[in-house]
PDB file of N, CA and C in Angstrom:
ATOM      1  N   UNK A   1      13.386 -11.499   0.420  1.00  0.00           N
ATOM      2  CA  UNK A   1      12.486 -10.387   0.246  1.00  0.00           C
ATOM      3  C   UNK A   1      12.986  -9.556  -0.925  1.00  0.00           C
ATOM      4  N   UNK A   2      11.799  -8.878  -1.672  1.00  0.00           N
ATOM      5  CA  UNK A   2      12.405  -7.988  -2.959  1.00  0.00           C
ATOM      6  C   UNK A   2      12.179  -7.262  -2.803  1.00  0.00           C
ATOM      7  N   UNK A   3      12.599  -6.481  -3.794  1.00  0.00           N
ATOM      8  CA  UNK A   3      12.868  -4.883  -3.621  1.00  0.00           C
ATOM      9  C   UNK A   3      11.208  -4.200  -4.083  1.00  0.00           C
ATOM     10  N   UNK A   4      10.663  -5.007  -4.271  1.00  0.00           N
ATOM     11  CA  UNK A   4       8.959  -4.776  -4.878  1.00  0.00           C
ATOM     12  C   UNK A   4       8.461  -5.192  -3.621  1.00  0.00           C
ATOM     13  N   UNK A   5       8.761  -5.760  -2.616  1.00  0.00           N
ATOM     14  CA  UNK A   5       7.662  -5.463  -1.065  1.00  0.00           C
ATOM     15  C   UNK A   5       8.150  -4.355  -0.151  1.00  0.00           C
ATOM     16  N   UNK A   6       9.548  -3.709  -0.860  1.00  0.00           N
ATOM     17  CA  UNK A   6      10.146  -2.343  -0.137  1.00  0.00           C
ATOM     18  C   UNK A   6       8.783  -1.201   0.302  1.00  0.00           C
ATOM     19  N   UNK A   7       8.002  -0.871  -0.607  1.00  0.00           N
ATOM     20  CA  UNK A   7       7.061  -0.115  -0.455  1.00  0.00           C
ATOM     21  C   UNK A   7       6.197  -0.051   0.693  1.00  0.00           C
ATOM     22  N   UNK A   8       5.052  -1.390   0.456  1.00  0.00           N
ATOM     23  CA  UNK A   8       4.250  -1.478   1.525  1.00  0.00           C
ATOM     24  C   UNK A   8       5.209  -1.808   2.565  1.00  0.00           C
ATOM     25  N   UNK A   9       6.189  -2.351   2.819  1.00  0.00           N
ATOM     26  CA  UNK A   9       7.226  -2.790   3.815  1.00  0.00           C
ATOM     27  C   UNK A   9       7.565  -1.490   5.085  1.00  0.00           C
ATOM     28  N   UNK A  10       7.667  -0.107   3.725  1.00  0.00           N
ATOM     29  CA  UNK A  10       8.319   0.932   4.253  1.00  0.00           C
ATOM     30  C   UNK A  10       7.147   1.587   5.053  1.00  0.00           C
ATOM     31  N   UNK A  11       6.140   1.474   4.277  1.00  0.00           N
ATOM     32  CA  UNK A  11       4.730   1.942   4.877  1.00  0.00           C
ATOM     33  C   UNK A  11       4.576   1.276   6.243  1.00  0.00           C
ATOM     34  N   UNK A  12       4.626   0.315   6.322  1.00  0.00           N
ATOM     35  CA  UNK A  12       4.291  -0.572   7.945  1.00  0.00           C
ATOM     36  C   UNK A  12       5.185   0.066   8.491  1.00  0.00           C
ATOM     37  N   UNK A  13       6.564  -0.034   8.402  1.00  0.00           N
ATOM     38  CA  UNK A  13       7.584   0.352   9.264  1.00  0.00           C
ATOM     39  C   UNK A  13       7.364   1.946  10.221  1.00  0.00           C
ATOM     40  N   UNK A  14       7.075   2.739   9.132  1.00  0.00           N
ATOM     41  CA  UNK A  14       6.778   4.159   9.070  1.00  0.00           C
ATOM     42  C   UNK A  14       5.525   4.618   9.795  1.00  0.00           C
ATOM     43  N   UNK A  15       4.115   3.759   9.269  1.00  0.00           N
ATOM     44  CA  UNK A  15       3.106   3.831   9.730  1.00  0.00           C
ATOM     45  C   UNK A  15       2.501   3.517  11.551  1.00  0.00           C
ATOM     46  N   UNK A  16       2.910   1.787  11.166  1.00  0.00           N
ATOM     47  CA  UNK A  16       2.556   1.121  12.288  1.00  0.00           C
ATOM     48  C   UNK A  16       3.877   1.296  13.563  1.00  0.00           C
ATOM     49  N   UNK A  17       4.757   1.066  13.122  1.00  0.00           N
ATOM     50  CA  UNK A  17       5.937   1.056  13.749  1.00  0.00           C
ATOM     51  C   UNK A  17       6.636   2.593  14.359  1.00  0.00           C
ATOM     52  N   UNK A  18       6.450   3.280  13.882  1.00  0.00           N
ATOM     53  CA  UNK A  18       6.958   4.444  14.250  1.00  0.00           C
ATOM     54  C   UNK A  18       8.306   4.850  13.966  1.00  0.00           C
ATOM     55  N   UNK A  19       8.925   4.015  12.732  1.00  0.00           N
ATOM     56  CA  UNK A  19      10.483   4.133  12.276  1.00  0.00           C
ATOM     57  C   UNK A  19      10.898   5.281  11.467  1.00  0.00           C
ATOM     58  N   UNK A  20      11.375   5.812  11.993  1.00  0.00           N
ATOM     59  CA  UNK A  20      12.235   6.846  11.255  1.00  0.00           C
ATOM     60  C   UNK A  20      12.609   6.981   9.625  1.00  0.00           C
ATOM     61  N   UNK A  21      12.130   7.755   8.761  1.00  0.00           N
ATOM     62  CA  UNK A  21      12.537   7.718   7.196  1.00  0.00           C
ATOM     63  C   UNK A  21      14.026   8.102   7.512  1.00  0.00           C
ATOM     64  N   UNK A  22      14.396   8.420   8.122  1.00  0.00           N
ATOM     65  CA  UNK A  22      16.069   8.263   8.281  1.00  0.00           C
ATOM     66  C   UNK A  22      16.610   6.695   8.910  1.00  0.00           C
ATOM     67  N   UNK A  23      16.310   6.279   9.619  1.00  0.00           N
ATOM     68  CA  UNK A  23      16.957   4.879  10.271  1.00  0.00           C
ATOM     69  C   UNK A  23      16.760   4.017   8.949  1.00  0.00           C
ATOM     70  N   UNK A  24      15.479   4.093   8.357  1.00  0.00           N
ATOM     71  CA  UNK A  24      14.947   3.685   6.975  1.00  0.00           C
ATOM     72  C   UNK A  24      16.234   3.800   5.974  1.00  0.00           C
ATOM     73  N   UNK A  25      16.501   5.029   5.945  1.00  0.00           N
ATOM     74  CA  UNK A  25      17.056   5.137   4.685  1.00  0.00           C
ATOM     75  C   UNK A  25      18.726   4.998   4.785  1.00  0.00           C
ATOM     76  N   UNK A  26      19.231   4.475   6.407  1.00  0.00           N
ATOM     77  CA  UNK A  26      20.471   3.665   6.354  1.00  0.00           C
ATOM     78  C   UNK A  26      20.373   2.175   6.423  1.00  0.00           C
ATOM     79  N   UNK A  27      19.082   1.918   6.715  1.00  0.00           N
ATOM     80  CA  UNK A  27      19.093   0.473   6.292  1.00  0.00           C
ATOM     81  C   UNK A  27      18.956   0.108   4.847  1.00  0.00           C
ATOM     82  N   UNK A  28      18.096   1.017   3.659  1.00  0.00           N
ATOM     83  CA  UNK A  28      18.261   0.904   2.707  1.00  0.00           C
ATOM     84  C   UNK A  28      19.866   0.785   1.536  1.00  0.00           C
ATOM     85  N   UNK A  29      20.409   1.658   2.464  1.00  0.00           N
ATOM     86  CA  UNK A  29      21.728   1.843   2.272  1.00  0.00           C
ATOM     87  C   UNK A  29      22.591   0.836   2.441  1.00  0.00           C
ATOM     88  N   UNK A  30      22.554   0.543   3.251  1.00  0.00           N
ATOM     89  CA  UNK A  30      23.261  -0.968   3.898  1.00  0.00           C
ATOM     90  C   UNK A  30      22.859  -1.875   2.902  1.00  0.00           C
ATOM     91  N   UNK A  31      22.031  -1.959   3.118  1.00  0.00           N
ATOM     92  CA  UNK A  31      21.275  -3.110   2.092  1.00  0.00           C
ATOM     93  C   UNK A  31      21.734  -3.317   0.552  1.00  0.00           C
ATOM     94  N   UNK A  32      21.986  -2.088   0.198  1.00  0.00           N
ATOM     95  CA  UNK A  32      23.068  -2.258  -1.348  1.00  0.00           C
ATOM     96  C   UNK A  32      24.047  -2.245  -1.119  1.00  0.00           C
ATOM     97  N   UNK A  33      24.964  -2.509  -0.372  1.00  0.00           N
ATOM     98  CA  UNK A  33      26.449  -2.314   0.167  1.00  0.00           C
ATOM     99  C   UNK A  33      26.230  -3.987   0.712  1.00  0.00           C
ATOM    100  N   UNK A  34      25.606  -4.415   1.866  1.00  0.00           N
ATOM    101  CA  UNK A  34      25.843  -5.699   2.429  1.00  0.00           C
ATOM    102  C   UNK A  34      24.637  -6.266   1.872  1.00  0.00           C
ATOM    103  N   UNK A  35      23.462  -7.282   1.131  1.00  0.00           N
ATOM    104  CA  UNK A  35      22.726  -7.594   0.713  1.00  0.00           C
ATOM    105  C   UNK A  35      22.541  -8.656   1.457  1.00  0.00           C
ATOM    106  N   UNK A  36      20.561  -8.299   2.190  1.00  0.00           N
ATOM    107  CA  UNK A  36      20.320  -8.702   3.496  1.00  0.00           C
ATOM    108  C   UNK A  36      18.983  -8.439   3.170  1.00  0.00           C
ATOM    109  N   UNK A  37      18.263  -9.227   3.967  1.00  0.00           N
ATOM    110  CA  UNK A  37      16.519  -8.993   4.106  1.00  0.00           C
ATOM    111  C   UNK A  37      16.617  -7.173   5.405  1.00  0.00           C
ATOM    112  N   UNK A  38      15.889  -6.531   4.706  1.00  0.00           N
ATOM    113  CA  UNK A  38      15.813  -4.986   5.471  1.00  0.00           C
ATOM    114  C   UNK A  38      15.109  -5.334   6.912  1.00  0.00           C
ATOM    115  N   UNK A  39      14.571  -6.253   7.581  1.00  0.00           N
ATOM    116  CA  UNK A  39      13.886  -6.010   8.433  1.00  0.00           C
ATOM    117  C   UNK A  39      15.246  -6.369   9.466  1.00  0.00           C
ATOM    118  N   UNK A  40      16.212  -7.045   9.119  1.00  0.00           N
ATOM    119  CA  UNK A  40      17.333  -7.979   9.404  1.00  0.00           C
ATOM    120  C   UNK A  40      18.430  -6.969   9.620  1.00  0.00           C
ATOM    121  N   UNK A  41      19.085  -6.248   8.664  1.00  0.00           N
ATOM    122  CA  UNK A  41      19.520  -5.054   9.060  1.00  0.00           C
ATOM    123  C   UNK A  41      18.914  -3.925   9.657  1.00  0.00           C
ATOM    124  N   UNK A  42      17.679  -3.703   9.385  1.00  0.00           N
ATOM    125  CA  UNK A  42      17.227  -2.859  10.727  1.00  0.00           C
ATOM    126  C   UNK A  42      17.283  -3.158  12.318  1.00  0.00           C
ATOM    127  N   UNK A  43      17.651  -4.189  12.098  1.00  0.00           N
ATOM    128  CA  UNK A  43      18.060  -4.998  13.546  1.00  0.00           C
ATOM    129  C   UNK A  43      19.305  -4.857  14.081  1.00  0.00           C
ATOM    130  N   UNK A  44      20.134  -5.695  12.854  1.00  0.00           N
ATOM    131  CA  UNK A  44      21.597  -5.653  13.129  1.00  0.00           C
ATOM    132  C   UNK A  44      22.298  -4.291  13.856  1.00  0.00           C
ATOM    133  N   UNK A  45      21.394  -3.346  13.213  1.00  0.00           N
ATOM    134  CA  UNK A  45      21.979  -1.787  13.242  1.00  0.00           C
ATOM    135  C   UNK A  45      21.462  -0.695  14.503  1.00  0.00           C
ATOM    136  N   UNK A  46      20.710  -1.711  15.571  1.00  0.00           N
ATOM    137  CA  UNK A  46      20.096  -1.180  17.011  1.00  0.00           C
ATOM    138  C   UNK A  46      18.792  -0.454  15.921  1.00  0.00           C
ATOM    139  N   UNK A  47      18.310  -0.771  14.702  1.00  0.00           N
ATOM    140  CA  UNK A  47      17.127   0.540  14.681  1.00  0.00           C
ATOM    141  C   UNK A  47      16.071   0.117  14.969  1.00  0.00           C
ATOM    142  N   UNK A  48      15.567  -0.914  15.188  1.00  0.00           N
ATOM    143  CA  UNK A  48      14.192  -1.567  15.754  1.00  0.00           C
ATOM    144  C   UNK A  48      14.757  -2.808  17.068  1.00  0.00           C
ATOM    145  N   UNK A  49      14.022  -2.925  17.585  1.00  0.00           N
ATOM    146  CA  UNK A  49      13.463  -3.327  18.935  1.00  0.00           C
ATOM    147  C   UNK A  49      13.686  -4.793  18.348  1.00  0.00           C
ATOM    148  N   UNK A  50      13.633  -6.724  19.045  1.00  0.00           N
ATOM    149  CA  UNK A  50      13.560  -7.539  18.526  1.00  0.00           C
ATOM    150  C   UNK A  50      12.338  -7.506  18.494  1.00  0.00           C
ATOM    151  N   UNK A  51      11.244  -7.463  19.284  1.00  0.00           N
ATOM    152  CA  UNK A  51       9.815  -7.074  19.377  1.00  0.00           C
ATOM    153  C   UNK A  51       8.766  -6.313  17.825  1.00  0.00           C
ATOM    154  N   UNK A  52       9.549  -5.353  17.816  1.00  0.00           N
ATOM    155  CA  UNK A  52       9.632  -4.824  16.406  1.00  0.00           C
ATOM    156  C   UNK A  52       9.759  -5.756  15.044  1.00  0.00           C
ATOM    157  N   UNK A  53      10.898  -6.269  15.633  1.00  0.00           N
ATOM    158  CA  UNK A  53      11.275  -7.195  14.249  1.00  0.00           C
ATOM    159  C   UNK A  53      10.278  -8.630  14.051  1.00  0.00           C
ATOM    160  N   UNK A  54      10.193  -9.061  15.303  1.00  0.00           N
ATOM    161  CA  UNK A  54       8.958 -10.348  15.175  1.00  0.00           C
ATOM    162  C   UNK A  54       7.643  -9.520  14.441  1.00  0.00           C
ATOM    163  N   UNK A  55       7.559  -8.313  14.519  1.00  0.00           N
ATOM    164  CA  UNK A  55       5.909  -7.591  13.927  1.00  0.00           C
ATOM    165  C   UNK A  55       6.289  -7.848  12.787  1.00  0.00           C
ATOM    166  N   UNK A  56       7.676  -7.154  12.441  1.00  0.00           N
ATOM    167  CA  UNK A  56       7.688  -7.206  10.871  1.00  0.00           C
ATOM    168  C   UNK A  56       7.520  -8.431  10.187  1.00  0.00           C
ATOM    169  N   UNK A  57       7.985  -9.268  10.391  1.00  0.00           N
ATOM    170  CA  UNK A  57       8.051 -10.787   9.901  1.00  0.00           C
ATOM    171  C   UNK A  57       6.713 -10.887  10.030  1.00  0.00           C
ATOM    172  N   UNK A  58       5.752 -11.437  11.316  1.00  0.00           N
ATOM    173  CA  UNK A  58       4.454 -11.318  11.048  1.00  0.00           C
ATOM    174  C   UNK A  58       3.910 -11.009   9.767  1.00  0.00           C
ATOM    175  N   UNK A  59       3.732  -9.732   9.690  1.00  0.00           N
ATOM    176  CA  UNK A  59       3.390  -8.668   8.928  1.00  0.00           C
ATOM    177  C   UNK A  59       3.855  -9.408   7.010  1.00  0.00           C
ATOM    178  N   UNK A  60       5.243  -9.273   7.536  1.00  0.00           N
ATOM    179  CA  UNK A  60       5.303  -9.854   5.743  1.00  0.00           C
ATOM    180  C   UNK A  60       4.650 -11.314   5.333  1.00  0.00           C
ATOM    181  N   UNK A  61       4.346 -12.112   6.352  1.00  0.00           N
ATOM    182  CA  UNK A  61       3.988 -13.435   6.111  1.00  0.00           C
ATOM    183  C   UNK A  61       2.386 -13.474   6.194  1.00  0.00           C
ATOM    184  N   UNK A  62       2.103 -12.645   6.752  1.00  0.00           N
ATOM    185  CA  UNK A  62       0.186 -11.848   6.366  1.00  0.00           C
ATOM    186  C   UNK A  62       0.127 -11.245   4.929  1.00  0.00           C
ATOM    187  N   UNK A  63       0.848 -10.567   4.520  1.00  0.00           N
ATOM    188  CA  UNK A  63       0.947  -9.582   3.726  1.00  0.00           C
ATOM    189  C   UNK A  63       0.846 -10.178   2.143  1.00  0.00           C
ATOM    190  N   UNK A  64       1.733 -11.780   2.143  1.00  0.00           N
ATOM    191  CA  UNK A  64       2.083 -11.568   0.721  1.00  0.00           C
ATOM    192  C   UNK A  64       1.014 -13.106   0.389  1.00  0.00           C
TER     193      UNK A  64
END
């Protein structure tokens, strides 16, 4: 995943999902420190649900 589907990515998360622009913005963080697909560290890190994380995947494989 690139850093150019971050956007609409962040939008679903935020929108549909109900994720925090803070939980957001330590996974972003992480993500330049350990380099990882974001939906993957939002996981690793308790901030979404696995339930959550199957949407996201969904979602990006609709999306692009």
């Amino acid at each position: 995943m690139s850093p150019s589907t971050y956007p609409g990515l962040i939008d679903f998360l935020q929108e549909d999902l109900a994720i925090s622009s803070a939980s957001i913005a330590v996974a972003l963080r992480r993500s330049q420190q350990d380099p990882g697909p974001l939906p993957m560290i939002l996981w690793q890190y308790g901030l979404i649900t696995l339930d959550q994380l199957e949407r996201i995947y969904d979602w990006l494989e609709t999306s692009s």
